[in-house]
N, C-alpha and C. Protein backbone atom coordinates (compact mmCIF):
# COMPACT_ATOMS: atom_id res chain seq x y z
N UNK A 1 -6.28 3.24 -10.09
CA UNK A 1 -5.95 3.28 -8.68
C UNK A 1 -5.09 4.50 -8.40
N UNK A 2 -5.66 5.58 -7.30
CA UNK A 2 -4.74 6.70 -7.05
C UNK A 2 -3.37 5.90 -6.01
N UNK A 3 -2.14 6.39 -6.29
CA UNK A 3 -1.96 6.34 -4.92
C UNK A 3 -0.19 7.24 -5.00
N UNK A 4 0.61 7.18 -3.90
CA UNK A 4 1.77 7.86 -4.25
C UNK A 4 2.49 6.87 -5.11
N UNK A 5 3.13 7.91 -5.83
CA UNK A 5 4.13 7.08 -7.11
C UNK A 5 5.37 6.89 -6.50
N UNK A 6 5.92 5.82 -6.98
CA UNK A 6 7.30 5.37 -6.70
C UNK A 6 7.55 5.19 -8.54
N UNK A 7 9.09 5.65 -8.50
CA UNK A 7 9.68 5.80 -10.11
C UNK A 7 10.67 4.89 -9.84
N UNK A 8 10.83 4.10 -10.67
CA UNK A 8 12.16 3.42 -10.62
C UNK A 8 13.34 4.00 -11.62
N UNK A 9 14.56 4.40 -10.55
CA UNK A 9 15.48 5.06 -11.12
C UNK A 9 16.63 4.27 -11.98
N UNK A 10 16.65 4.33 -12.98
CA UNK A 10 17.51 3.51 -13.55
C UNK A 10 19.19 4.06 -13.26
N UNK A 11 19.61 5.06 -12.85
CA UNK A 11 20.78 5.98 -12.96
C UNK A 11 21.14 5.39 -11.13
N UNK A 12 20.13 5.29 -10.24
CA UNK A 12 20.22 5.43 -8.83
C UNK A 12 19.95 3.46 -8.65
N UNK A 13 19.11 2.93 -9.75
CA UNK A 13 19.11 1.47 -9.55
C UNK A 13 18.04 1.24 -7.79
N UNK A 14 16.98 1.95 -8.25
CA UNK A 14 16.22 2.19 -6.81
C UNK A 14 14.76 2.44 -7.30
N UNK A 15 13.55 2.32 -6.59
CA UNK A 15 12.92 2.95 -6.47
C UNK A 15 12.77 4.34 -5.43
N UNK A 16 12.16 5.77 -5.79
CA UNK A 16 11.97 6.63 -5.26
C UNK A 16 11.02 7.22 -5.36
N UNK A 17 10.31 8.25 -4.76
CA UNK A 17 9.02 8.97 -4.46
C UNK A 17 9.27 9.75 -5.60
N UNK A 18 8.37 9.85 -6.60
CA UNK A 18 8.66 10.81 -7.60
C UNK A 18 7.93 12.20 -7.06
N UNK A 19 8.61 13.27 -6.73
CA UNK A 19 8.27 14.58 -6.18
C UNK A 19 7.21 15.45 -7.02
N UNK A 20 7.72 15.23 -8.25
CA UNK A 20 6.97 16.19 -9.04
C UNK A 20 5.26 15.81 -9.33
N UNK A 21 5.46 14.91 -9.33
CA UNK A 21 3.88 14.33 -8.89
C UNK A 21 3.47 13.61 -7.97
N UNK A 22 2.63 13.84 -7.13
CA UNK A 22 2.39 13.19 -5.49
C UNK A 22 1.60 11.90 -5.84
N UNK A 23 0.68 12.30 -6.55
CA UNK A 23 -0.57 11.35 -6.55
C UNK A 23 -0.72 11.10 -7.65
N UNK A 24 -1.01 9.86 -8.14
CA UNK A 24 -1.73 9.54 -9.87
C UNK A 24 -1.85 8.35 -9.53
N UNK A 25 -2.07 7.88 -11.09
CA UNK A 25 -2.10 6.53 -11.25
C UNK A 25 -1.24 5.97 -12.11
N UNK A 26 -0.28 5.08 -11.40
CA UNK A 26 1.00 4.10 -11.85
C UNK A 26 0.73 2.74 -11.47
N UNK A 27 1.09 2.22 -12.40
CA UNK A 27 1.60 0.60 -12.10
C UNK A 27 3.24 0.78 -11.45
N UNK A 28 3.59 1.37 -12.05
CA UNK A 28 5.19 1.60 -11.26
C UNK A 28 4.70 1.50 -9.84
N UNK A 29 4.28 2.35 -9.51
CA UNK A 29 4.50 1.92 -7.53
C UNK A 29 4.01 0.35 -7.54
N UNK A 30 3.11 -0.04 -7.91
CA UNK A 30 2.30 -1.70 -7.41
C UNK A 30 3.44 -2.24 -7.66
N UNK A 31 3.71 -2.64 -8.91
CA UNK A 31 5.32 -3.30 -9.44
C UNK A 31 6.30 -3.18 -8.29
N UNK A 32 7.05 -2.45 -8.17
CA UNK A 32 7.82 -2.16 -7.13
C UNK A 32 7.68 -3.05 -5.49
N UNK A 33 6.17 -2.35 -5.40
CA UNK A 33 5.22 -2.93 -3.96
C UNK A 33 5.33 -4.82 -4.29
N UNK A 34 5.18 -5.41 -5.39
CA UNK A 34 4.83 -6.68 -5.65
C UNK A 34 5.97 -7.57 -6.08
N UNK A 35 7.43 -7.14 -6.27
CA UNK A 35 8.29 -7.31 -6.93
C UNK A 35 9.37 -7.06 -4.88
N UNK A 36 9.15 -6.11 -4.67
CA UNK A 36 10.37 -6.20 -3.45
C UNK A 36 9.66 -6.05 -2.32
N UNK A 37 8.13 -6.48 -2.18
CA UNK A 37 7.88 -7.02 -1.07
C UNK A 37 8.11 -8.26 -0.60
N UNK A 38 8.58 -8.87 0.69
CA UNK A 38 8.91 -9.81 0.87
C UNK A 38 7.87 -10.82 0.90
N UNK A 39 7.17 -11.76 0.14
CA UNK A 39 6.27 -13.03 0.27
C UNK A 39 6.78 -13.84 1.27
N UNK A 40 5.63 -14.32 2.31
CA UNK A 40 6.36 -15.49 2.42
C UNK A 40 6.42 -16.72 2.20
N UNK A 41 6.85 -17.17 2.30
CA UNK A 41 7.96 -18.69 2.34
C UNK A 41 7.27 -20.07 2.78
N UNK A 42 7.44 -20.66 2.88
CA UNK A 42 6.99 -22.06 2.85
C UNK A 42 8.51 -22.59 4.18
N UNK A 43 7.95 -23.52 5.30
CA UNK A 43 9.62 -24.11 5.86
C UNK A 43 10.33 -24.44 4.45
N UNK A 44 9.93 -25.82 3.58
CA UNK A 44 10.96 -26.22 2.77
C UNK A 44 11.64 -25.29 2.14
N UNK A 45 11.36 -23.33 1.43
CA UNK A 45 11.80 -23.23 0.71
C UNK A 45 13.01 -21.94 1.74
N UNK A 46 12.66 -22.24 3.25
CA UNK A 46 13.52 -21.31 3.91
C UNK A 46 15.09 -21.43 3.91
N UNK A 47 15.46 -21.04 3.53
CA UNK A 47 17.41 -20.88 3.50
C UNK A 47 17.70 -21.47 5.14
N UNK A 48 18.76 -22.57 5.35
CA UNK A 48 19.42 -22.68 6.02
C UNK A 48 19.96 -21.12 7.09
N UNK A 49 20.29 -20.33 6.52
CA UNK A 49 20.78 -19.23 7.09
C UNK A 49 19.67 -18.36 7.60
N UNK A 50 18.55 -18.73 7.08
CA UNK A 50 17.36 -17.98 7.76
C UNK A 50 16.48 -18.15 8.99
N UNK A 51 16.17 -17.07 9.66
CA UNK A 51 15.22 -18.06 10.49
C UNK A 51 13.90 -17.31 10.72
N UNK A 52 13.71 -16.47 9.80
CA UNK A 52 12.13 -15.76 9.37
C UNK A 52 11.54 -16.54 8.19
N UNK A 53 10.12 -16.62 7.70
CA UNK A 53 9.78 -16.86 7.00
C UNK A 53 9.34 -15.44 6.13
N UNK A 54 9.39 -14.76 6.85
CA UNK A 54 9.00 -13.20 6.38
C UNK A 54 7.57 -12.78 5.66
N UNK A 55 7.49 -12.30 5.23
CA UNK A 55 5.89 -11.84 4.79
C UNK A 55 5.29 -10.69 4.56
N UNK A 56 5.17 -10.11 3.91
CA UNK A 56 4.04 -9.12 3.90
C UNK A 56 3.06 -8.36 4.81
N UNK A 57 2.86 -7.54 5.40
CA UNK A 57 2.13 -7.74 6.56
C UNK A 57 0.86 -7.80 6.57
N UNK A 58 0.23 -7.27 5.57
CA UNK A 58 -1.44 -7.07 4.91
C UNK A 58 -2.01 -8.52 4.36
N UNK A 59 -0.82 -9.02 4.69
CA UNK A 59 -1.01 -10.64 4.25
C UNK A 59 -2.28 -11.38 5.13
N UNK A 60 -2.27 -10.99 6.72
CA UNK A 60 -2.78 -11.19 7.40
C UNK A 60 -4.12 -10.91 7.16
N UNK A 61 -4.49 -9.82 6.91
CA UNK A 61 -5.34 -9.60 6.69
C UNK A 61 -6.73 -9.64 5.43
N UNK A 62 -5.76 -10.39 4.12
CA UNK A 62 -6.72 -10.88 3.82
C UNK A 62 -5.79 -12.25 3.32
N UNK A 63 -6.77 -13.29 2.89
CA UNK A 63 -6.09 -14.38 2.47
C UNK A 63 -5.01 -14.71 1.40
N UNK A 64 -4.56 -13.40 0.87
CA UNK A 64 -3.54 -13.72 -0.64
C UNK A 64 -2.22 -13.27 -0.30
N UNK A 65 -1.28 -14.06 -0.86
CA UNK A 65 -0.01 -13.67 -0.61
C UNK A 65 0.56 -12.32 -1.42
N UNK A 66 1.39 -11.28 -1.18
CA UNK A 66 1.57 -10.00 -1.90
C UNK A 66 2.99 -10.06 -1.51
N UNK A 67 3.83 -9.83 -2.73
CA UNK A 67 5.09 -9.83 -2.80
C UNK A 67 5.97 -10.92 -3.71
N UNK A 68 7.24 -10.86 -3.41
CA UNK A 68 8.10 -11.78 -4.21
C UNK A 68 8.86 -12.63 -3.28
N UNK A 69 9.07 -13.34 -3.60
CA UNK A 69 10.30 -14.38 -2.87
C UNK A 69 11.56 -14.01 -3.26
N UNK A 70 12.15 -12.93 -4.11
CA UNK A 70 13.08 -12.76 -4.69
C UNK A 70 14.16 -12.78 -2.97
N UNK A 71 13.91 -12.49 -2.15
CA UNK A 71 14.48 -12.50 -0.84
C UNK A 71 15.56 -13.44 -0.90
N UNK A 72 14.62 -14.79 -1.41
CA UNK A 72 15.13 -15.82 -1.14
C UNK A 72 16.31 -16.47 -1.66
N UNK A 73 16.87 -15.28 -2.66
CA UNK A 73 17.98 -15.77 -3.96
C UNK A 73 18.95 -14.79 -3.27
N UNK A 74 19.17 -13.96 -1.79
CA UNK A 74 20.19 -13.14 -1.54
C UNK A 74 21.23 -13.83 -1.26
N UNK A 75 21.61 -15.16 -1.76
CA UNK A 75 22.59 -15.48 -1.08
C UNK A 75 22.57 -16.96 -1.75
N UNK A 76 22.14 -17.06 -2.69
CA UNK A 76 21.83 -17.90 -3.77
C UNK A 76 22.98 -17.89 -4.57
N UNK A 77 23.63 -19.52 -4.88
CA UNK A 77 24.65 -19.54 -5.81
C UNK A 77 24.42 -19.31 -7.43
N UNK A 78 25.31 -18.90 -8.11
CA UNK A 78 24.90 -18.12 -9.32
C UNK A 78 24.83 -19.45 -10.58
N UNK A 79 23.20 -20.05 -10.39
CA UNK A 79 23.27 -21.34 -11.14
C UNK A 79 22.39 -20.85 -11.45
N UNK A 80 22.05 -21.92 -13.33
CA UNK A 80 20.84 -21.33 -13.99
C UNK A 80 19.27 -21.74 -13.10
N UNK A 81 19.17 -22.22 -11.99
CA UNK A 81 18.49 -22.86 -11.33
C UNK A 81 17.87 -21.62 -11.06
N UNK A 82 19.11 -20.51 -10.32
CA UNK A 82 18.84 -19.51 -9.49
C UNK A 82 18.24 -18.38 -10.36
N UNK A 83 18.58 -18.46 -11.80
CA UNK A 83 17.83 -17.44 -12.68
C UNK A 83 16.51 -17.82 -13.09
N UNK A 84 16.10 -19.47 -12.91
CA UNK A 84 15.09 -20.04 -13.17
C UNK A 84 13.87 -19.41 -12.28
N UNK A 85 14.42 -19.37 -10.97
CA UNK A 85 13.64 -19.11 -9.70
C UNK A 85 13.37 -17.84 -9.95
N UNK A 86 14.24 -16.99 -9.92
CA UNK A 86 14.26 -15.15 -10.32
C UNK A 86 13.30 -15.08 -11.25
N UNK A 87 12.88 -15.80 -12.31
CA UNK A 87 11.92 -15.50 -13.08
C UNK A 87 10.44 -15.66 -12.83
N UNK A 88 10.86 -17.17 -11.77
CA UNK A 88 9.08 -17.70 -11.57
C UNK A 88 8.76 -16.75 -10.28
N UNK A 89 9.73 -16.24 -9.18
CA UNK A 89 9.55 -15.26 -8.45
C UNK A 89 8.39 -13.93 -8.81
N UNK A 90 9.59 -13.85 -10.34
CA UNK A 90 8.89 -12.23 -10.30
C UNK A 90 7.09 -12.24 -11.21
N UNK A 91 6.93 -13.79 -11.74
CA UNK A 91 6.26 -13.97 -12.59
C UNK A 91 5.04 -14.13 -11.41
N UNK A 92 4.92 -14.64 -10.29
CA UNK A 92 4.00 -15.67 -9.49
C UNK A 92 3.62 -13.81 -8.61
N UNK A 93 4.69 -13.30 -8.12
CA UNK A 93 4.33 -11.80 -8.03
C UNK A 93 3.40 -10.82 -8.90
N UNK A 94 3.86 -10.72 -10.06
CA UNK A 94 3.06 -9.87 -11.21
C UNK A 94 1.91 -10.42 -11.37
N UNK A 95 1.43 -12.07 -11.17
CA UNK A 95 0.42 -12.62 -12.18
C UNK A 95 -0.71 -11.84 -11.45
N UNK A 96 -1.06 -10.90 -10.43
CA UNK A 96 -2.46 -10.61 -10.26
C UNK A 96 -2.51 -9.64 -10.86
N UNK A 97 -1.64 -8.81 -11.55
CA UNK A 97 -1.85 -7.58 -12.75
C UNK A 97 -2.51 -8.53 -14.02
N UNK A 98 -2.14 -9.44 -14.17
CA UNK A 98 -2.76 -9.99 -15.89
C UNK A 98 -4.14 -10.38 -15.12
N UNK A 99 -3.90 -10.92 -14.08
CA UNK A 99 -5.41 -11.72 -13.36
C UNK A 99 -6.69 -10.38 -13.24
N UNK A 100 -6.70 -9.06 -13.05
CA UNK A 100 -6.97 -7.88 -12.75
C UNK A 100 -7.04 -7.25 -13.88
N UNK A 101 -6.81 -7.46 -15.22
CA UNK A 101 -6.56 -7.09 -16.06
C UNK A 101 -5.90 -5.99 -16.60
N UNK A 102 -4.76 -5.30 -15.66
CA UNK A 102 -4.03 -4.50 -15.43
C UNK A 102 -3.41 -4.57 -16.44
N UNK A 103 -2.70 -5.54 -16.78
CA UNK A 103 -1.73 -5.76 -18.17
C UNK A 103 -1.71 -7.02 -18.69
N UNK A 104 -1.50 -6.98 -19.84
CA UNK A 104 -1.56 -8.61 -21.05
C UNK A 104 -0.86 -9.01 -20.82
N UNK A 105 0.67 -8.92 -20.78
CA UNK A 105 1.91 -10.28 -21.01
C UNK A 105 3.18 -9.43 -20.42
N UNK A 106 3.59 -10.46 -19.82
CA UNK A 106 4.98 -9.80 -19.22
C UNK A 106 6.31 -11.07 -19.84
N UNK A 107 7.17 -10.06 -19.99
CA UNK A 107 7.90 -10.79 -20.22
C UNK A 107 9.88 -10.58 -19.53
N UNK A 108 10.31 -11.61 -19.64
CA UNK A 108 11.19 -11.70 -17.85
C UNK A 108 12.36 -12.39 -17.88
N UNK A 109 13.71 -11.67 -18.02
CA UNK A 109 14.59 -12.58 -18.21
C UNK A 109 15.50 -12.11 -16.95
N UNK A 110 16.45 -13.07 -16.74
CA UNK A 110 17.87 -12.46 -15.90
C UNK A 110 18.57 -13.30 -15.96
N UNK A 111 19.50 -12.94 -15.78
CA UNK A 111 21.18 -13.16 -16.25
C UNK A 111 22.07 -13.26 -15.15
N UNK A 112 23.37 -13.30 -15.01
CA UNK A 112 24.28 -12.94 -13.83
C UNK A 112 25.15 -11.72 -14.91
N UNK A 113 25.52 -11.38 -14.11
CA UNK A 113 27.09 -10.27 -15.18
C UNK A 113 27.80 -9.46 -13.34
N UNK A 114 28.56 -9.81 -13.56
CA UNK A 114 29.58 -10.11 -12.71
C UNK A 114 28.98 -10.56 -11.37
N UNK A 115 29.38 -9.79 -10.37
CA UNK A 115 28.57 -10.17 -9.15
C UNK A 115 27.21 -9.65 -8.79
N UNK A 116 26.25 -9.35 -9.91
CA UNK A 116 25.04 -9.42 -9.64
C UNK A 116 24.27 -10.26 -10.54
N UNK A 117 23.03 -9.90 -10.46
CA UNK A 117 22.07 -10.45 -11.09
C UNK A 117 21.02 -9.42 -11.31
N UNK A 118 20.91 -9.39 -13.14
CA UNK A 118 20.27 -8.71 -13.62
C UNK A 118 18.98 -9.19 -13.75
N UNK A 119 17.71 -8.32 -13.65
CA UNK A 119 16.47 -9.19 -13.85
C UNK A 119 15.93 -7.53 -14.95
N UNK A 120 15.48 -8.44 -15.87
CA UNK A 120 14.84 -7.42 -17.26
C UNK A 120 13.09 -7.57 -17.62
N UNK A 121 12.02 -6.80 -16.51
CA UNK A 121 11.16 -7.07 -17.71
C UNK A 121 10.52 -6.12 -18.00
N UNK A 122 9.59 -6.92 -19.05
CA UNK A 122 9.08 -5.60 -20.31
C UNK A 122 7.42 -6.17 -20.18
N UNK A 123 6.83 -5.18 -19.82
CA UNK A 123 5.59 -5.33 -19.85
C UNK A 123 4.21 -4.82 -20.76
N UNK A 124 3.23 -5.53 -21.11
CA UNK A 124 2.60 -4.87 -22.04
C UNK A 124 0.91 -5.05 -21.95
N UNK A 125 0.94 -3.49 -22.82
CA UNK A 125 -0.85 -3.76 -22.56
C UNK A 125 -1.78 -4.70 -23.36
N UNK A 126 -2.78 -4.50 -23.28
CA UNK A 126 -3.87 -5.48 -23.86
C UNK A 126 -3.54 -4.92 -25.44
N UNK A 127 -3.03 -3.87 -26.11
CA UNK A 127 -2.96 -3.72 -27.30
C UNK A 127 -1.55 -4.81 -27.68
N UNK A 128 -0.41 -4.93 -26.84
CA UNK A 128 1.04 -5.41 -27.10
C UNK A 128 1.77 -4.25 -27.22
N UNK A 129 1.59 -3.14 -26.49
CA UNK A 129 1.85 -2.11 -26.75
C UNK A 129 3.40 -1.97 -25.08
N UNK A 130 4.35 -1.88 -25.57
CA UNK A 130 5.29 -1.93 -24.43
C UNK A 130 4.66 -1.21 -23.29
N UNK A 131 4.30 -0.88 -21.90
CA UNK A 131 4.12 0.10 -21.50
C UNK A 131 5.20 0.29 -20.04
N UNK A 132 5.97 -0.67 -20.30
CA UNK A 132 7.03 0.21 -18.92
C UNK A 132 8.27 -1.39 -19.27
N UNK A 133 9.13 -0.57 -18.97
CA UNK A 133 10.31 -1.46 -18.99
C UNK A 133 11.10 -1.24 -17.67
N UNK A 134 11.90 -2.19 -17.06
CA UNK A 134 12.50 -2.32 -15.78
C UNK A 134 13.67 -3.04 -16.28
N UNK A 135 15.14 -2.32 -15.69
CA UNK A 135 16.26 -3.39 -16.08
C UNK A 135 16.87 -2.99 -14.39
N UNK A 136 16.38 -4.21 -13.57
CA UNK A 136 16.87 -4.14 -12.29
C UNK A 136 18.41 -4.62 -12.10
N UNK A 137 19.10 -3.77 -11.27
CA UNK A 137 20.32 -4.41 -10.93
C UNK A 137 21.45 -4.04 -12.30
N UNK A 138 21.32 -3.97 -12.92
CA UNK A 138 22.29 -3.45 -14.34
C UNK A 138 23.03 -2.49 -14.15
């Protein structure tokens, strides 16, 4: 898939337009796109404090949901419940890369360490071969 790259900066803790190359082919941008797009929500799983369900907007247009719920943990107390969710978030996001056969196995942890929340994963190809690592929030 061509499209513009987004790099995730580990030093800046961001994704950004990588300049030096406009166009290729990355899983880094989709990741990014599928990981901090906002999914939406279900009423039961909407936060009291919310009053969007939010969404994707291409959502509309065809029938599959694209994005993460990770939204939904901004304000989430720091219980292993909430790292439970952070994982099935980012897992229920990624699964159309293994479904697509984009990549074999992901694997997905997070933690708290002080007032954030770290989310770590390591992804790999059909060989088991690492091919991109992400340590968000660290």
């Amino acid at each position: 898939m061509k499209d513009l790259i987004f790099k995730y900066d580990q030093e800046q803790k961001c994704f950004d337009i990588d300049l030096d190359i406009k166009v290729g082919e990355s899983l880094e941008t989709t990741i990014g796109m599928l990981l901090f797009s906002d999914a939406r929500c279900e009423d039961y799983e909407l936060p009291k404090t919310e009053n969007s369900k939010r969404g994707f907007w291409a959502d509309s247009l065809d029938k599959q949901s694209t994005g993460s719920k990770l939204w939904l943990l901004s304000r989430a107390n720091k219980t292993a419940k909430t790292l439970n969710d952070a994982k099935t978030f980012c897992e229920q996001a990624l699964e159309p890369l293994i479904k697509e056969g984009l990549i074999k196995n992901l694997e997905i942890d997070a933690r708290f360490e002080k007032n954030a929340m770290l989310i770590k994963i390591i992804i790999q190809n059909d060989q088991g071969n690492e091919i991109l690592f992400f340590n968000f929030g660290d």
